[in-house]
PDB file of N, CA and C in Angstrom:
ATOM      1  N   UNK A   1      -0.520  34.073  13.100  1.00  0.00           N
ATOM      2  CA  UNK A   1      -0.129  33.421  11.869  1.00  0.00           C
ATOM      3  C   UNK A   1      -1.366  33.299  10.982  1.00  0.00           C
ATOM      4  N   UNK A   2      -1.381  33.667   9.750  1.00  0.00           N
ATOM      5  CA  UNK A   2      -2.442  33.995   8.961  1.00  0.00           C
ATOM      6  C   UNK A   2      -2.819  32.796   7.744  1.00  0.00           C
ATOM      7  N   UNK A   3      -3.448  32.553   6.897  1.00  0.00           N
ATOM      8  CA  UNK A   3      -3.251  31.563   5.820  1.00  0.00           C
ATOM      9  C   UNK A   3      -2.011  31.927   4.979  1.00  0.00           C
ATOM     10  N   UNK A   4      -1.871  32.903   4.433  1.00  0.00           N
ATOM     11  CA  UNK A   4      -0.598  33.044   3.866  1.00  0.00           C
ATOM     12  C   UNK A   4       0.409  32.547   4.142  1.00  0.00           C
ATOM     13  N   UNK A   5       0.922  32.998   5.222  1.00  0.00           N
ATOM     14  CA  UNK A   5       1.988  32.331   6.121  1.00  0.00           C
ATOM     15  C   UNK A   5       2.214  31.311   5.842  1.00  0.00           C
ATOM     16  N   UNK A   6       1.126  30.285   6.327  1.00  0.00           N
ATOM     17  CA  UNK A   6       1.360  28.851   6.333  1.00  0.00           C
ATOM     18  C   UNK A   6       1.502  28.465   5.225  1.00  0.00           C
ATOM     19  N   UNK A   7       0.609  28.811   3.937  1.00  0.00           N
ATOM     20  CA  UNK A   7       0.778  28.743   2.839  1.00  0.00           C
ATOM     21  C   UNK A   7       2.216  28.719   2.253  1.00  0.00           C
ATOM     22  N   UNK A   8       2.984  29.808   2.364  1.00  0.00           N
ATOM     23  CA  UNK A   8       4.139  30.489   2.388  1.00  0.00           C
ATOM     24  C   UNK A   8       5.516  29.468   3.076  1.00  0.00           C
ATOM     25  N   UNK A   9       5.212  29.017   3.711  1.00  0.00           N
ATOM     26  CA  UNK A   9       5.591  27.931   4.825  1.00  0.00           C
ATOM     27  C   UNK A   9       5.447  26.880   4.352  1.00  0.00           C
ATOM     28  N   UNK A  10       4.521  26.300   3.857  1.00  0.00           N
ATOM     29  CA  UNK A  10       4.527  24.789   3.535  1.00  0.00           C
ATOM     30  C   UNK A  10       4.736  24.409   1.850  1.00  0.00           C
ATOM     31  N   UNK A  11       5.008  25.442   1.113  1.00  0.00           N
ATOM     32  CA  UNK A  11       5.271  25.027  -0.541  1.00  0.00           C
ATOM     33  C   UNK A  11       6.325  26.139  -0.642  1.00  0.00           C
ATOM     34  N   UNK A  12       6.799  27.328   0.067  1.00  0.00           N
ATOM     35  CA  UNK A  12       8.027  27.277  -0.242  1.00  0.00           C
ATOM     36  C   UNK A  12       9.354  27.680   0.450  1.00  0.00           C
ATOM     37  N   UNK A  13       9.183  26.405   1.709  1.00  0.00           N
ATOM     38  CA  UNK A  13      10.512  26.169   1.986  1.00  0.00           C
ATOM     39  C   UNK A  13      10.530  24.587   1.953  1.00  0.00           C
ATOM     40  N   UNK A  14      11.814  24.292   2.189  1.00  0.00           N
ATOM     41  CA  UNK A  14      12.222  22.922   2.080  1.00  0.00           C
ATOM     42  C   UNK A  14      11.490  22.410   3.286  1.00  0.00           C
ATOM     43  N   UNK A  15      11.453  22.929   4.271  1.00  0.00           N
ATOM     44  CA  UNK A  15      11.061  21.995   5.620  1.00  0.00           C
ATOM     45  C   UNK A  15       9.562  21.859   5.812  1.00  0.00           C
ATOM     46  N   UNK A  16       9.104  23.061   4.795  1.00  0.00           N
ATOM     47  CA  UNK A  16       7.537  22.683   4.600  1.00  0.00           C
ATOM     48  C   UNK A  16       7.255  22.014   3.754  1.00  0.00           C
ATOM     49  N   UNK A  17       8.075  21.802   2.547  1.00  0.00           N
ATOM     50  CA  UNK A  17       7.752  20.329   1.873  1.00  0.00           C
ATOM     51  C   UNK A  17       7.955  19.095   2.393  1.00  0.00           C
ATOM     52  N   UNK A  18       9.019  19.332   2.754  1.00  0.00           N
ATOM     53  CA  UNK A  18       9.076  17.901   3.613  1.00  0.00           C
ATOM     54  C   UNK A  18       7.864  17.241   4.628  1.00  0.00           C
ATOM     55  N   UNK A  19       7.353  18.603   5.306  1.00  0.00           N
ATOM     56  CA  UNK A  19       6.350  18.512   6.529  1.00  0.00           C
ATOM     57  C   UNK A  19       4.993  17.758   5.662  1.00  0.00           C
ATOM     58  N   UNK A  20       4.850  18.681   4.184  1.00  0.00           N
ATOM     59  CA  UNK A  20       3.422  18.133   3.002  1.00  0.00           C
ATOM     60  C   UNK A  20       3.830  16.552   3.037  1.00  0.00           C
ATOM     61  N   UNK A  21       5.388  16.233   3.140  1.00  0.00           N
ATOM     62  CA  UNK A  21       5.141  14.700   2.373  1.00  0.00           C
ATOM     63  C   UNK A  21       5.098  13.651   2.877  1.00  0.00           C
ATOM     64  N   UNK A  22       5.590  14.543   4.598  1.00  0.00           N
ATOM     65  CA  UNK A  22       5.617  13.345   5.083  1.00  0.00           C
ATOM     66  C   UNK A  22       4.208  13.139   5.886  1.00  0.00           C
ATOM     67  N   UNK A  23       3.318  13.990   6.159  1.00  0.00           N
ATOM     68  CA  UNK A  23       2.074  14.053   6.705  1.00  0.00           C
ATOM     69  C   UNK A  23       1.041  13.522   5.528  1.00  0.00           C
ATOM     70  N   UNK A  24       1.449  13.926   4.482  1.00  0.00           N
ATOM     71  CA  UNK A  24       0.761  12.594   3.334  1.00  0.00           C
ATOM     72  C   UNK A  24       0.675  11.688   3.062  1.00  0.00           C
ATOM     73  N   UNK A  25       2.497  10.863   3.207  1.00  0.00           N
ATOM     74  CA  UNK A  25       2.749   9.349   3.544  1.00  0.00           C
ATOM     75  C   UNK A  25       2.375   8.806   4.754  1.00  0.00           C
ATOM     76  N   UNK A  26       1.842   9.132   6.164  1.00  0.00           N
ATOM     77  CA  UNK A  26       1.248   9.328   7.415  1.00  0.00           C
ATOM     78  C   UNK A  26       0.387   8.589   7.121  1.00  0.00           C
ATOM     79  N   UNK A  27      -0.355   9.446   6.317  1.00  0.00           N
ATOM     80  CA  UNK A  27      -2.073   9.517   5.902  1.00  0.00           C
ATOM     81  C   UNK A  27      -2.544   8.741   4.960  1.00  0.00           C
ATOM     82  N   UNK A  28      -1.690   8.012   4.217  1.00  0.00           N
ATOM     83  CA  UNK A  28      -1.891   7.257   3.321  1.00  0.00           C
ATOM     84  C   UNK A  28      -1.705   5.851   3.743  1.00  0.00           C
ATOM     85  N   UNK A  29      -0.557   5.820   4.617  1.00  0.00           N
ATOM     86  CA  UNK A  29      -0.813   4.890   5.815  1.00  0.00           C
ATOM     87  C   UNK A  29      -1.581   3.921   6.337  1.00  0.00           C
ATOM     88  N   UNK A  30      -2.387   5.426   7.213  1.00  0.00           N
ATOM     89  CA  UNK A  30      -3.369   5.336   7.904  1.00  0.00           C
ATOM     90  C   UNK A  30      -4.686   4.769   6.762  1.00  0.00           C
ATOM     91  N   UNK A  31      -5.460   5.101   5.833  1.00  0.00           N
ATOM     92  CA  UNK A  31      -6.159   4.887   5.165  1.00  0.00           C
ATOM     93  C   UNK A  31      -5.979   3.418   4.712  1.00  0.00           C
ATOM     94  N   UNK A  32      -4.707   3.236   4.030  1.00  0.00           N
ATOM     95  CA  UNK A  32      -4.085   2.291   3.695  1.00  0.00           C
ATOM     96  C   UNK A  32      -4.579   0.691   4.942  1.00  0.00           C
ATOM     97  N   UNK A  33      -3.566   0.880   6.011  1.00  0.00           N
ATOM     98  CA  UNK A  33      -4.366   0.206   7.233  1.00  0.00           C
ATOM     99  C   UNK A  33      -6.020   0.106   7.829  1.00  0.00           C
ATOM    100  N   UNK A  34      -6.493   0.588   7.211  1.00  0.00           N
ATOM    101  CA  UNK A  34      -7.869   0.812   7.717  1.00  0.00           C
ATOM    102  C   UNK A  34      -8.794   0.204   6.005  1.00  0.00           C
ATOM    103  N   UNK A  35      -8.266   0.458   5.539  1.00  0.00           N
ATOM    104  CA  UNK A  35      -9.174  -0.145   4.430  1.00  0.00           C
ATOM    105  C   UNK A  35      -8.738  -2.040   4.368  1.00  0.00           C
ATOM    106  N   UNK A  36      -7.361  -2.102   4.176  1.00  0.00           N
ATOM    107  CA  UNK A  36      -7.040  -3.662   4.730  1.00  0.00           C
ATOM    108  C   UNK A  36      -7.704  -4.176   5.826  1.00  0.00           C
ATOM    109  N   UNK A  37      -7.951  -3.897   6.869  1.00  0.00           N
ATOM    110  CA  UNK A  37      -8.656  -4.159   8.266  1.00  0.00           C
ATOM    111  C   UNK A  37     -10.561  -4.370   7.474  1.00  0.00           C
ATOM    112  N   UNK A  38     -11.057  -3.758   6.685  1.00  0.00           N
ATOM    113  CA  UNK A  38     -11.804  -3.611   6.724  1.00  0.00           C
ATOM    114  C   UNK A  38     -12.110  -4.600   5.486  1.00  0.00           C
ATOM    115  N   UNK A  39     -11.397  -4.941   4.574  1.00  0.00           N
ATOM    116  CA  UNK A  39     -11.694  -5.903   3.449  1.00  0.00           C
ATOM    117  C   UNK A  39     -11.282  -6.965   4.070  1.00  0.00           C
ATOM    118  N   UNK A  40     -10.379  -7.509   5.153  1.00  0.00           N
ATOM    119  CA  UNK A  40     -10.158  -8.402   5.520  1.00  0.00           C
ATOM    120  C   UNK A  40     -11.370  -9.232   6.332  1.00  0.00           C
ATOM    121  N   UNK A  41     -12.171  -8.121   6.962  1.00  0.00           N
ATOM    122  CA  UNK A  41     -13.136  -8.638   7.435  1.00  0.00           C
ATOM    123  C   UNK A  41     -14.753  -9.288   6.427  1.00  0.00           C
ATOM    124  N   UNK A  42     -14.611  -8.251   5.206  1.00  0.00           N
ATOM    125  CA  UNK A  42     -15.684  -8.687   4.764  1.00  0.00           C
ATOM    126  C   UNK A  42     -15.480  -9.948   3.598  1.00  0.00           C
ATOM    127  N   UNK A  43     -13.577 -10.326   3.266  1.00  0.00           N
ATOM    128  CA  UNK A  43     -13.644 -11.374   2.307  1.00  0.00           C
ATOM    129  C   UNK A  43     -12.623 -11.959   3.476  1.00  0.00           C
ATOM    130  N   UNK A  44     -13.141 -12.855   4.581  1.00  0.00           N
ATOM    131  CA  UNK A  44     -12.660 -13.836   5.533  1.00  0.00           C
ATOM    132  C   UNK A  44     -12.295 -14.857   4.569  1.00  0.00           C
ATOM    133  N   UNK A  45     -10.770 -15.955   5.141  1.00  0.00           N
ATOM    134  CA  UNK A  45     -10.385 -16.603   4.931  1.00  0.00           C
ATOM    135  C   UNK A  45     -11.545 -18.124   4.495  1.00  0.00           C
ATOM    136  N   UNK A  46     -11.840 -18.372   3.472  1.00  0.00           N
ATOM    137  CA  UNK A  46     -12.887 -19.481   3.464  1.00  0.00           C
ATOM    138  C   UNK A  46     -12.006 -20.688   2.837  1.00  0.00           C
ATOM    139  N   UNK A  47     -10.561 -20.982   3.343  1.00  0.00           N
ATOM    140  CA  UNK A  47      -9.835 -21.977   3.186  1.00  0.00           C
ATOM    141  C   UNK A  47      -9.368 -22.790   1.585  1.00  0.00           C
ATOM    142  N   UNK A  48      -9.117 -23.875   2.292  1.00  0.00           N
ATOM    143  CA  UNK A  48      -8.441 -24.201   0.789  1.00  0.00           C
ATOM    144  C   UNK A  48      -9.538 -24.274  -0.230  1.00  0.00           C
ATOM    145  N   UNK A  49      -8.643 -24.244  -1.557  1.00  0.00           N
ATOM    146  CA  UNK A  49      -9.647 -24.632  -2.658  1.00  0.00           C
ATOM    147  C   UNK A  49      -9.871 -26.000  -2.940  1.00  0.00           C
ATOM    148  N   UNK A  50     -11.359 -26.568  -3.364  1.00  0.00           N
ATOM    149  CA  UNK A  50     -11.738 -27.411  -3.581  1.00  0.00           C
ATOM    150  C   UNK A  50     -11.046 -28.006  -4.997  1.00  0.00           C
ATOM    151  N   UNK A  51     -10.891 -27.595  -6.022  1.00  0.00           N
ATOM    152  CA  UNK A  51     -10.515 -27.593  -7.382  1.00  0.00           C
ATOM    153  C   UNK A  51      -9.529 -28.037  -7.500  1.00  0.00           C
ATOM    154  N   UNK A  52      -8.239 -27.993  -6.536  1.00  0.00           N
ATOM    155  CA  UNK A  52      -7.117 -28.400  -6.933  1.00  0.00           C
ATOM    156  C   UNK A  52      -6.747 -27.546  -7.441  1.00  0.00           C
ATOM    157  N   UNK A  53      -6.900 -25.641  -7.826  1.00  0.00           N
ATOM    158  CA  UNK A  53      -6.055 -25.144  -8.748  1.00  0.00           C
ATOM    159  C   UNK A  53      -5.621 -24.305  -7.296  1.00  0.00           C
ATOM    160  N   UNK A  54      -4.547 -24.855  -6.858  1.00  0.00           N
ATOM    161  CA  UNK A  54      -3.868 -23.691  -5.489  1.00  0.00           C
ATOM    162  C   UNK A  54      -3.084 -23.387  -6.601  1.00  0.00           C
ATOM    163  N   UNK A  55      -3.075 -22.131  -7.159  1.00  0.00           N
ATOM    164  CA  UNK A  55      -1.920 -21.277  -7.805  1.00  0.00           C
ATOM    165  C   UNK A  55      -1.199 -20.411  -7.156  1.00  0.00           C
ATOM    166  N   UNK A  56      -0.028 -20.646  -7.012  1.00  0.00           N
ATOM    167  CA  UNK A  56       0.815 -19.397  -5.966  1.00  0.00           C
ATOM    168  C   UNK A  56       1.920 -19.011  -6.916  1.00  0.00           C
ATOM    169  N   UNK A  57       2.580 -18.006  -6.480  1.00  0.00           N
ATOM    170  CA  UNK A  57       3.341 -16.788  -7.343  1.00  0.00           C
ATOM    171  C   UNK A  57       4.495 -17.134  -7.629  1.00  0.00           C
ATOM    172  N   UNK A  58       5.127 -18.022  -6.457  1.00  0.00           N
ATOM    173  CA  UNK A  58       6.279 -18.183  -7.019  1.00  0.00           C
ATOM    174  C   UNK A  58       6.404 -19.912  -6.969  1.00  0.00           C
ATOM    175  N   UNK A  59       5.482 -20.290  -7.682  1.00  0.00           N
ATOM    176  CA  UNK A  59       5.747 -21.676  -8.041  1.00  0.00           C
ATOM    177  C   UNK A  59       6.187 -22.194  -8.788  1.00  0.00           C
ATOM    178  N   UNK A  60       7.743 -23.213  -8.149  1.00  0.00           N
ATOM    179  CA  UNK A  60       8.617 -23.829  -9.131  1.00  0.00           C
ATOM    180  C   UNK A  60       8.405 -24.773  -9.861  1.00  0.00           C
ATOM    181  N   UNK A  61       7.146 -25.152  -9.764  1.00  0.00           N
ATOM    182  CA  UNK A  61       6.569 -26.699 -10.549  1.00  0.00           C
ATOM    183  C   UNK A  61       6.762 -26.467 -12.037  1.00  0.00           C
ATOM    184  N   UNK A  62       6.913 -25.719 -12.478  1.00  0.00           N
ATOM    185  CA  UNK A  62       7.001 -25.325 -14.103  1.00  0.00           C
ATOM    186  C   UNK A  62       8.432 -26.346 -14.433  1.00  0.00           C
ATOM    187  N   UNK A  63       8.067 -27.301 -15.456  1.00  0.00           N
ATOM    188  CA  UNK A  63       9.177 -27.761 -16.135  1.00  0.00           C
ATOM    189  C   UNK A  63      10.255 -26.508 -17.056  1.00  0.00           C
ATOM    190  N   UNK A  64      11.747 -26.319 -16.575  1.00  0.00           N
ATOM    191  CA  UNK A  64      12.289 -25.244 -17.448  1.00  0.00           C
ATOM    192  C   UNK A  64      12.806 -26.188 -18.430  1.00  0.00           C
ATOM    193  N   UNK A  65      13.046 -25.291 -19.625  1.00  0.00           N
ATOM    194  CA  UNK A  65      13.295 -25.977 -20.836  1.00  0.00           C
ATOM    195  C   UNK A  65      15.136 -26.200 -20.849  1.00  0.00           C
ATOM    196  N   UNK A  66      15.536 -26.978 -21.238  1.00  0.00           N
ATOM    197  CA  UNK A  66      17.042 -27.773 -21.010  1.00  0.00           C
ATOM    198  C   UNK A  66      17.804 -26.538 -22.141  1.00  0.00           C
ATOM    199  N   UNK A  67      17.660 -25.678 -22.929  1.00  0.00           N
ATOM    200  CA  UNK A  67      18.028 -25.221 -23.909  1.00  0.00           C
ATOM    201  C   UNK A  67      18.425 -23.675 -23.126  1.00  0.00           C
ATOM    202  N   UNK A  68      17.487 -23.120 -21.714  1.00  0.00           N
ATOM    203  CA  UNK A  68      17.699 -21.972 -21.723  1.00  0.00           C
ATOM    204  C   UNK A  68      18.312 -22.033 -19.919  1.00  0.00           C
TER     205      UNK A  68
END
């Protein structure tokens, strides 16, 4: 089996695209997991905030307005 071939094989049939996308989503993964692992270690949990501003995403404390 030569470069062509594979070439030939992996962009144009269906099962070799499939094989490109899913060995890309694999790999992106993998990178993906390994870079998290690795920022997790260098910005460690250093607990609550002093300030009082704990802002979180889905916080209902917002007064809604009576009109909407």
């Amino acid at each position: 089996m030569d470069i062509g071939e594979i070439y030939s094989f992996i962009f144009g049939t269906p099962a070799g695209v499939g094989i490109l996308i899913g060995v890309t989503l694999v790999l992106c993964v993998i990178i993906a997991f390994l870079l998290e692992r690795r920022t997790r270690k260098i910005y460690a949990d250093r607990g609550p905030r002093e300030d009082g501003d704990d802002w979180e995403l889905f916080d209902d404390d917002e007064e809604e307005e009576d009109g909407e």
